[in-house]
N, C-alpha and C. Protein backbone atom coordinates (compact mmCIF):
# COMPACT_ATOMS: atom_id res chain seq x y z
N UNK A 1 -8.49 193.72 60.39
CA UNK A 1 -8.39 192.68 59.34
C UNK A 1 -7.39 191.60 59.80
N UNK A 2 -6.45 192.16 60.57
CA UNK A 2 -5.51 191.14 61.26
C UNK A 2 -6.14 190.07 61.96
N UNK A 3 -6.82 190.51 62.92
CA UNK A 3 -7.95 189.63 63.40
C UNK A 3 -8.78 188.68 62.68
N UNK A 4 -9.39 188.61 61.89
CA UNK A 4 -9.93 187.83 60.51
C UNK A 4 -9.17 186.66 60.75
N UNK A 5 -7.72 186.90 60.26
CA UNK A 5 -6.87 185.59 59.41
C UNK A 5 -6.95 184.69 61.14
N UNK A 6 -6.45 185.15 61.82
CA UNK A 6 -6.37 184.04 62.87
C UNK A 6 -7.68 183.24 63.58
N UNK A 7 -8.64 184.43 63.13
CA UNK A 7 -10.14 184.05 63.83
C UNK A 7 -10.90 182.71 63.07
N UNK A 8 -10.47 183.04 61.91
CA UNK A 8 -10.98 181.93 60.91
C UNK A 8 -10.40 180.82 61.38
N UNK A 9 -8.52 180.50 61.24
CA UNK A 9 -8.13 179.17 61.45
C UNK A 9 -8.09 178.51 62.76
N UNK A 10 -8.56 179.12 63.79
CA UNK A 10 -9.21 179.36 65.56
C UNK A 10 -10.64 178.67 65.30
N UNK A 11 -11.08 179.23 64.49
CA UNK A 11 -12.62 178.49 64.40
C UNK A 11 -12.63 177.53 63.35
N UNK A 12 -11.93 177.02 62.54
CA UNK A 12 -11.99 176.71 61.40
C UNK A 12 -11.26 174.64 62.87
N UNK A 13 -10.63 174.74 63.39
CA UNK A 13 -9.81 173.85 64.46
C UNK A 13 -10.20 173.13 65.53
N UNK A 14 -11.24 174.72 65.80
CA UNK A 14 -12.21 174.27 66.78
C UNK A 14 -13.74 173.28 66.02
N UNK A 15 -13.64 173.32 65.16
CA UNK A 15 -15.05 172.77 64.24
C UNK A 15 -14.55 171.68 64.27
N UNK A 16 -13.40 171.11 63.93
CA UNK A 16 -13.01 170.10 63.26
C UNK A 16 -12.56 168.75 64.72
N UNK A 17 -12.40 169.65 65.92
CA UNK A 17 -12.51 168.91 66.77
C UNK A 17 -13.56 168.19 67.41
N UNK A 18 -14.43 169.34 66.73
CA UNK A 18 -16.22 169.05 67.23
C UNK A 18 -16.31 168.16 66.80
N UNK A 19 -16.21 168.13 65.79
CA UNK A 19 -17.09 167.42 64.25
C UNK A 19 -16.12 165.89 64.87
N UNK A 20 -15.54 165.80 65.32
CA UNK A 20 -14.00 164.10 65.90
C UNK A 20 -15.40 163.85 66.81
């Protein structure tokens, strides 16, 4: 579950660079 919280804002960073 530890994994979860960081995986999300890791992918959640990486989208948002895409999306630039």
């Amino acid at each position: 579950m530890k994994n979860v919280r960081p995986k999300i804002q890791i992918e959640s960073q990486r989208e948002n660079k895409e999306g630039s």
